[in-house]
Structure formats: C-alpha cells, structure tokens
Protein backbone atom coordinates (compact mmCIF):
# COMPACT_ATOMS: atom_id res chain seq x y z
CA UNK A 1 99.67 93.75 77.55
CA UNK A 2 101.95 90.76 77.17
CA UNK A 3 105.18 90.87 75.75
CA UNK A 4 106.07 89.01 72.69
CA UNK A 5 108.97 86.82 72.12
CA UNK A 6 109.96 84.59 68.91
CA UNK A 7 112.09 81.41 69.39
CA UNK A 8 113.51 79.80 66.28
CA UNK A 9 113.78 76.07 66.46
CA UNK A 10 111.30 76.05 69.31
CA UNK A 11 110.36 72.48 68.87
CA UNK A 12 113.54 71.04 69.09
CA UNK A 13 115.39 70.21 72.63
CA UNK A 14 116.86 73.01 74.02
CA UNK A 15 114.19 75.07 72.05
CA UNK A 16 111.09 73.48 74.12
CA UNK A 17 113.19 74.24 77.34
CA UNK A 18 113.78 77.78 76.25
CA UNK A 19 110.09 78.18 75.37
CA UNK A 20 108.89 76.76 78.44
CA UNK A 21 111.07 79.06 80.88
CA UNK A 22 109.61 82.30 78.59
CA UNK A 23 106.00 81.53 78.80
CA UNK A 24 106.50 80.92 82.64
CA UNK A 25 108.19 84.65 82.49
CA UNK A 26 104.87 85.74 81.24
CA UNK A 27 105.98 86.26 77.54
CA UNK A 28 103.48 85.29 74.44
CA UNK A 29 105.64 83.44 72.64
CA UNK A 30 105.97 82.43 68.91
CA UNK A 31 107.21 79.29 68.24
CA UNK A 32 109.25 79.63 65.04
CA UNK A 33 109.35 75.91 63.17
CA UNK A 34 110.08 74.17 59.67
CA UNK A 35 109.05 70.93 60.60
CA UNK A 36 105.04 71.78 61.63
CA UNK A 37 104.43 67.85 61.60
CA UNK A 38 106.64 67.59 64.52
CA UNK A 39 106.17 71.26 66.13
CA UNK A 40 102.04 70.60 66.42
CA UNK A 41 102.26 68.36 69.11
CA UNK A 42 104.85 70.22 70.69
CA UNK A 43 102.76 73.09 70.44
CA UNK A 44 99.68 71.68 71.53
CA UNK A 45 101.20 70.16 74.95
CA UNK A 46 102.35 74.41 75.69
CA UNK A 47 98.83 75.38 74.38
CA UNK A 48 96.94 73.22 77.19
CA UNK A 49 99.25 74.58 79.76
CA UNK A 50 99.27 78.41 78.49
CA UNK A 51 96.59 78.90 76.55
CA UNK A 52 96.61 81.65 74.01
CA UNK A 53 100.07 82.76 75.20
CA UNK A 54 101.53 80.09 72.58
CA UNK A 55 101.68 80.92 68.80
CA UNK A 56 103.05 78.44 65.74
CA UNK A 57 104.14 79.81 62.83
CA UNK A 58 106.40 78.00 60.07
CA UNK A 59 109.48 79.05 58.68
CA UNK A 60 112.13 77.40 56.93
CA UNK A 61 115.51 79.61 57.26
CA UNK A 62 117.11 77.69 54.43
CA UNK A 63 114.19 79.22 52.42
CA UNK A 64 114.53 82.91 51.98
CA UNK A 65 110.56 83.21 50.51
CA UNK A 66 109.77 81.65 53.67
CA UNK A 67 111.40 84.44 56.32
CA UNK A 68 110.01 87.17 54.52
CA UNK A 69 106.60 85.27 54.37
CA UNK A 70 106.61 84.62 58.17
CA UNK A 71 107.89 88.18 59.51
CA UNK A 72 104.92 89.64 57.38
CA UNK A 73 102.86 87.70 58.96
CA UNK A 74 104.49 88.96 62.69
CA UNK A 75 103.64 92.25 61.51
CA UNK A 76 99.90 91.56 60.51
CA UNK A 77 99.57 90.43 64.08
CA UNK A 78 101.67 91.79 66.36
CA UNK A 79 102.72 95.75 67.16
CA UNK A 80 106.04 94.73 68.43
CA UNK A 81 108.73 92.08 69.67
CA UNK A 82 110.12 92.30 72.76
CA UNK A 83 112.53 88.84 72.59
CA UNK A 84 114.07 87.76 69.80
CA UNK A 85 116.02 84.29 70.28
CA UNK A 86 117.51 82.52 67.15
CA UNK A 87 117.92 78.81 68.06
CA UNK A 88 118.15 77.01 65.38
CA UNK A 89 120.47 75.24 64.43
CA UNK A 90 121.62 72.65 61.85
CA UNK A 91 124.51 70.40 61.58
CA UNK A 92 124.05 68.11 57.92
CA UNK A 93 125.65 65.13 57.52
CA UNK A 94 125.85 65.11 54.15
CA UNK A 95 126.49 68.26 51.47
CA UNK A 96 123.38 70.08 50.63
CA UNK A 97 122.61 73.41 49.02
CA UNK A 98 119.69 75.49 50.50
CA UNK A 99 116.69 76.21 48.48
CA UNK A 100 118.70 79.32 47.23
CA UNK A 101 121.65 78.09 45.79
CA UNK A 102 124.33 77.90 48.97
CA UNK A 103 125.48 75.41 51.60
CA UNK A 104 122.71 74.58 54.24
CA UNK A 105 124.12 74.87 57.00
CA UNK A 106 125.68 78.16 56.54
CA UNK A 107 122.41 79.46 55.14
CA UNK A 108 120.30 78.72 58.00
CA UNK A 109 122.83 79.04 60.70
CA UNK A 110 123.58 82.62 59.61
CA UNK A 111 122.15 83.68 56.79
CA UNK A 112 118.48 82.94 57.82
CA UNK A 113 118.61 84.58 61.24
CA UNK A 114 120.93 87.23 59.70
CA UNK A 115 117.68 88.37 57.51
CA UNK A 116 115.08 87.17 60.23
CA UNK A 117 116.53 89.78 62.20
CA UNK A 118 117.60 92.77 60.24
CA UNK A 119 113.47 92.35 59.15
CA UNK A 120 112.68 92.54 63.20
CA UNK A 121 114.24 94.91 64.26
CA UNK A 122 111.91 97.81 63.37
CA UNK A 123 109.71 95.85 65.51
CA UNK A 124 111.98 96.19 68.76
CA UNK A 125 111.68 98.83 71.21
CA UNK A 126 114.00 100.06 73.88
CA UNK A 127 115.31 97.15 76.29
CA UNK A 128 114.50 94.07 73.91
CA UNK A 129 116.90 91.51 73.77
CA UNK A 130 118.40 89.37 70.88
CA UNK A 131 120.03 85.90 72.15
CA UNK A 132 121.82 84.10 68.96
CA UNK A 133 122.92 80.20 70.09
CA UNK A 134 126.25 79.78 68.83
CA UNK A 135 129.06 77.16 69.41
CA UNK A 136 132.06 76.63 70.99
CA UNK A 137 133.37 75.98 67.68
CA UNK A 138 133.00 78.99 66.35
CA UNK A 139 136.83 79.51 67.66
CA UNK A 140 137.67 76.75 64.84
CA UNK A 141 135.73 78.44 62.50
CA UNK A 142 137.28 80.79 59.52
CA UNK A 143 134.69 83.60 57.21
CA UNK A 144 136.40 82.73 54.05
CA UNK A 145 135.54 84.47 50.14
CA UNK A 146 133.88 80.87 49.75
CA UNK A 147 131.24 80.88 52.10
CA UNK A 148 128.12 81.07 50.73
CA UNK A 149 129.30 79.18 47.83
CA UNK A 150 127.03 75.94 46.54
CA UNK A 151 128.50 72.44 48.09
CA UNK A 152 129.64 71.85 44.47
CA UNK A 153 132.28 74.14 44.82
CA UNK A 154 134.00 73.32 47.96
CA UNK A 155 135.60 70.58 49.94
CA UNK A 156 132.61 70.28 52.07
CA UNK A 157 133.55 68.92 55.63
CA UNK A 158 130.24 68.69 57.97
CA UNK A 159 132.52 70.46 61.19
CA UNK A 160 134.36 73.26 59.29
CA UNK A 161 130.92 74.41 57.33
CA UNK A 162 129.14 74.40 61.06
CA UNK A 163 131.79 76.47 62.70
CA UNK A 164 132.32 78.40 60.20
CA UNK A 165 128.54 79.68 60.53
CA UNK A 166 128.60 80.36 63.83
CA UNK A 167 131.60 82.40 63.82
CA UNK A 168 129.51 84.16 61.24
CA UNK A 169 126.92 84.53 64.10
CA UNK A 170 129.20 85.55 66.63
CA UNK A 171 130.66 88.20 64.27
CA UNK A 172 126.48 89.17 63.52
CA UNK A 173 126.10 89.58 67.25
CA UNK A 174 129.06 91.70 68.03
CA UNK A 175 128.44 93.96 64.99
CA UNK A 176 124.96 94.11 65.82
CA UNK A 177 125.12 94.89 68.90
CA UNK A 178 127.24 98.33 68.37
CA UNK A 179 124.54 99.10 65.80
CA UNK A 180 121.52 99.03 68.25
CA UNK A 181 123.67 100.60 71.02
CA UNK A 182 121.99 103.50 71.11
CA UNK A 183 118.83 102.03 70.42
CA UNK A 184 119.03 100.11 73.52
CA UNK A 185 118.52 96.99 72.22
CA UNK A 186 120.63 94.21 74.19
CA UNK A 187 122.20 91.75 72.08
CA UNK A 188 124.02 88.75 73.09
CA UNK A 189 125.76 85.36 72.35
CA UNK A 190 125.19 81.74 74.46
CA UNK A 191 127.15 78.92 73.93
CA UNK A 192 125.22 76.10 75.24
CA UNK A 193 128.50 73.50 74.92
CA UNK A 194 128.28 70.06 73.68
CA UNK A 195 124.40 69.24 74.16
CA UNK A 196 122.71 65.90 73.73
CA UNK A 197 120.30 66.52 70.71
CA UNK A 198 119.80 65.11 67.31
CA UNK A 199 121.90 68.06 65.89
CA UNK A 200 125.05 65.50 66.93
CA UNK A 201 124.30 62.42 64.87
CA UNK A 202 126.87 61.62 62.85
CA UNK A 203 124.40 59.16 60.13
CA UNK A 204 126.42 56.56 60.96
CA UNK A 205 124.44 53.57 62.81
CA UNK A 206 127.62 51.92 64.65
CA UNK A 207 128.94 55.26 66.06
CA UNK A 208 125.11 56.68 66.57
CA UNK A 209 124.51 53.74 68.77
CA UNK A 210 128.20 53.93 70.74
CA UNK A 211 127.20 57.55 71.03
CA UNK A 212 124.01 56.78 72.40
CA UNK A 213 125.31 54.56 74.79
CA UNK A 214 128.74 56.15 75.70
CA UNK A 215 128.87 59.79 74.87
CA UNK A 216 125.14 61.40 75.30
CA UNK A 217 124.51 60.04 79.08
CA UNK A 218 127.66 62.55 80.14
CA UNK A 219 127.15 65.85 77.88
CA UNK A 220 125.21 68.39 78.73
CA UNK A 221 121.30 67.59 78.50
CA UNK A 222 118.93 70.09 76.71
CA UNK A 223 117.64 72.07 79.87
CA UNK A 224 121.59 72.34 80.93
CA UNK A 225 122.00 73.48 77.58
CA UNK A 226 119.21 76.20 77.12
CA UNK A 227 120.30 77.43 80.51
CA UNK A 228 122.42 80.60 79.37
CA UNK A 229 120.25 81.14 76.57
CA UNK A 230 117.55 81.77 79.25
CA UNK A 231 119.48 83.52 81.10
CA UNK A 232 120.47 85.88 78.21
CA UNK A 233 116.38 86.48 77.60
CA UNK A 234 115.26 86.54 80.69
CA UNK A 235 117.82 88.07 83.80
CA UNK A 236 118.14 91.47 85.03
CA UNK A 237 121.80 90.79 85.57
CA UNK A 238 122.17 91.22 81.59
CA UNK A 239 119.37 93.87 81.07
CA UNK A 240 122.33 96.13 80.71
CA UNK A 241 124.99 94.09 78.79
CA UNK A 242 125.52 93.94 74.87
CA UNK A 243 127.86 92.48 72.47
CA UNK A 244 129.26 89.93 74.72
CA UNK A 245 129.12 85.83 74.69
CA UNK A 246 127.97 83.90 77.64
CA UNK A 247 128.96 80.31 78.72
CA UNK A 248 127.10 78.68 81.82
CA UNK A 249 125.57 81.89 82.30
CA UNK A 250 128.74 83.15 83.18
CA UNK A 251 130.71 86.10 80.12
CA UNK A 252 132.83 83.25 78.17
CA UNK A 253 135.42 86.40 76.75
CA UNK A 254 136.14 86.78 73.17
CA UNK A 255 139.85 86.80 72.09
CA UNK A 256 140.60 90.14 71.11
CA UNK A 257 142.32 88.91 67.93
CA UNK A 258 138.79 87.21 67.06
CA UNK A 259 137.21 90.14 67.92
CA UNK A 260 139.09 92.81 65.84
CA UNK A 261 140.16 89.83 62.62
CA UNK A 262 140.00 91.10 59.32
CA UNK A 263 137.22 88.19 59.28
CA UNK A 264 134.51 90.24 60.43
CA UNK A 265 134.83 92.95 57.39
CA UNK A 266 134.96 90.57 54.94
CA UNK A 267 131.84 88.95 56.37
CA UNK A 268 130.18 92.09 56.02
CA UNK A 269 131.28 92.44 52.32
CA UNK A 270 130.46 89.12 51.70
CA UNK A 271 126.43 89.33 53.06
CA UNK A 272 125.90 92.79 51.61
CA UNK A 273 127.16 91.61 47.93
CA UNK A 274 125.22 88.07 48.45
CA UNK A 275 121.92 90.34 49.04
CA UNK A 276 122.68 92.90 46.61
CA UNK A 277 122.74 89.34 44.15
CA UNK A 278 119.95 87.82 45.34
CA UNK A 279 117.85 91.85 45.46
CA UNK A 280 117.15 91.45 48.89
CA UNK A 281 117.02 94.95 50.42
CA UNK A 282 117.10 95.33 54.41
C-alpha cells in the first residue's frame, strides 16, 4: 500500500515542484488548495502522469470551518498520513482580517497549519515526517500579546506581520517536535530563501515590473527553492533528525537565544487562549 502525503499550497510554485518530486518517491499525494480554479489544471497535468496517485481537496487556512471540513474528509478516506508538508504561504499587500476575525497572514501562516496539524497527527505513525516552509525572516520576526489581533488594531506593516508568522512556525516546529519525540515522528523546518513566486509582489506596477526585470532572473527559482523542503520529506539522511531548520539542504542552526526566548511561551499562551475563545478543542 502507498503512502500518503498532504502538501498545502500544492498548486503554487515551489508547491508543484514539491508535489512532483513526492509522487516520483511513490507517495499518493493530496494536493491541499484554496484556489480550486487554479489547482484543477494543475491537478489534472499530475493526474495524466500519475494516475490515481494524485488527490485535490480544498482548503482555505484563513478559514477555520474549512480545515476541520477537509481533515474530516482525510479521515473518511484515508487510514493514515505518512507526510505532512505545510507550504503555504501568504504575504498580503494590503491589511486584511481572516474569515475569523485576525490578520491574514498570521492566520494562515501559523494558525491554519498550527490546527491542520494538531488534527493530523492522530493520523501519523512511527517515522512520518512534518516539513513546515518558513523564512529567513523569521529572525526579524517578534510573537508579541498582539498577534492575532484584527488589522484594525495594529500598525499593520506587510514584512513585520509575515515574519512574525513564521517565527510563530519555527517556534510550532521546535515545540512540536519535542512533543512527538517519542512518538517518532520527525519534524522539521526549510527555509527555501528568497524565491521567485507571486508571494513577492509588492502591488505596485512600477516596482513589479523592475522586479520582474531586475530582481526575479537572480533569486532562487521555485525548484531551487522546494529543494530542502524535499529533502526534509523525502532523504534518509534526515529520517533520524527532529526539531532542527534546514537551509540548502544543509542544518541552517537556530540561535540559542531564539531558541530558549521567552517568545516561544507566550506563543503558547497566546494559541491555547485564542482556541479556548474561539471553542476549538485539539
């Protein structure tokens, strides 16, 4: 029997080159998509190649009806997950609140995949792994009281919000991964550096286009990019490794100061009484 592996943001650059290299491991593999107008064709293209090995399902991580919806469907048709790898990623240009009530990009950075997985896990057995794409700029990021507040109530700056949630996903990964120790379920961190996909657009049409012509053709492209992710899912090198980030497939180490910060406490306060509001029990 197959193994089964879920990619989040599977449609989008790096997540068609992470797909790709985990049917070809001999995975069935979920794609996990909000956008289904875009996804289908996407999805069709691996379905001609692989057959039933691909799956589509929507989700919207910004919509917490919408995880719950999709991991009950995982259940009805699946017995377990082997691979869990949360892609997705958003970077808004302007301020805007998810569908319950906080800042977008924090919401489906973290807080979705925070929930996607915690539902999961049940559903992993010994030697899965769990790959969460973070950023470089998570080392610029800060887990303040403030962040899951609305974009009404801060001074919303595009950068700060977007490192601050994956410093919220670093902290997830490290914390999670002394939780499932003994479990024996791996859990990492890749940083795929500065990637040429949509995520980067600024909304502005003079510095999109100087972008497009000046910066994209010498950052990293999307299969570049996806590289340590793959590696995280797919190497026996790492079959053995937990809690640690990964950089062109190479351990990027975590400053011990960002590592032990009082940061990663209050993050935990902060999701358990922002669940305990919204009655979401895990």
């Amino acid at each position: 029997m197959k193994k089964t592996a879920i990619i989040t943001g599977a449609s989008g650059g790096m997540g068609r080159e992470i797909t790709k290299a985990v049917l070809e491991a001999g995975y069935e593999v979920i794609m996990a998509c909000r956008n289904l107008e875009t996804a289908t064709p996407i999805f069709k293209h691996f379905e001609k190649d692989y057959g039933n090995s691909i799956r589509l399902l929507p989700i919207d991580l910004a919509s917490l009806d919408t995880v719950f919806a999709f991991v009950e469907e995982v259940k009805k048709q699946y017995g377990a997950i082997h691979l869990l790898i949360n892609n997705a990623g958003i970077l808004n240009a302007k301020p805007e609140n998810s569908k319950n009530g906080i800042e977008k990009t924090v919401a489906v950075n973290y807080l979705g995949h925070y929930i996607l997985t915690k539902l999961l896990v049940p559903m992993m057995k010994k030697k899965s792994r769990i790959v969460n794409v973070v950023s470089l700029t998570y080392k610029y990021g800060k887990i303040e009281p403030d962040l899951f507040a609305p974009v009404e109530t801060i001074n919303y700056n595009r950068f700060k919000v977007y490192s601050n949630s994956k410093r919220a996903l670093l902290y997830f990964t490290l914390d999670l991964a002394e939780q499932l120790r003994k479990k024996e379920i791996i859990v990492n961190c890749s940083d795929p550096g500065i990637v040429n996909t949509p995520i980067i657009r600024l909304g502005n049409s003079i510095i999109d286009k100087l972008c497009d012509l000046f910066f994209r053709p010498i950052i990293k492209q999307p299969k570049t990019g996806a590289s340590t992710a793959i590696h995280l899912a797919l190497s026996s090198d790492v079959a053995s490794i937990s809690g640690k980030c990964f950089a062109n497939k190479k351990e990027a180490p975590i400053k011990k100061r960002t590592q032990k910060s009082t940061e990663r406490e209050l993050l935990i306060k902060l999701t358990q009484e922002l669940l305990y509001a919204k009655q979401i029990s895990l």
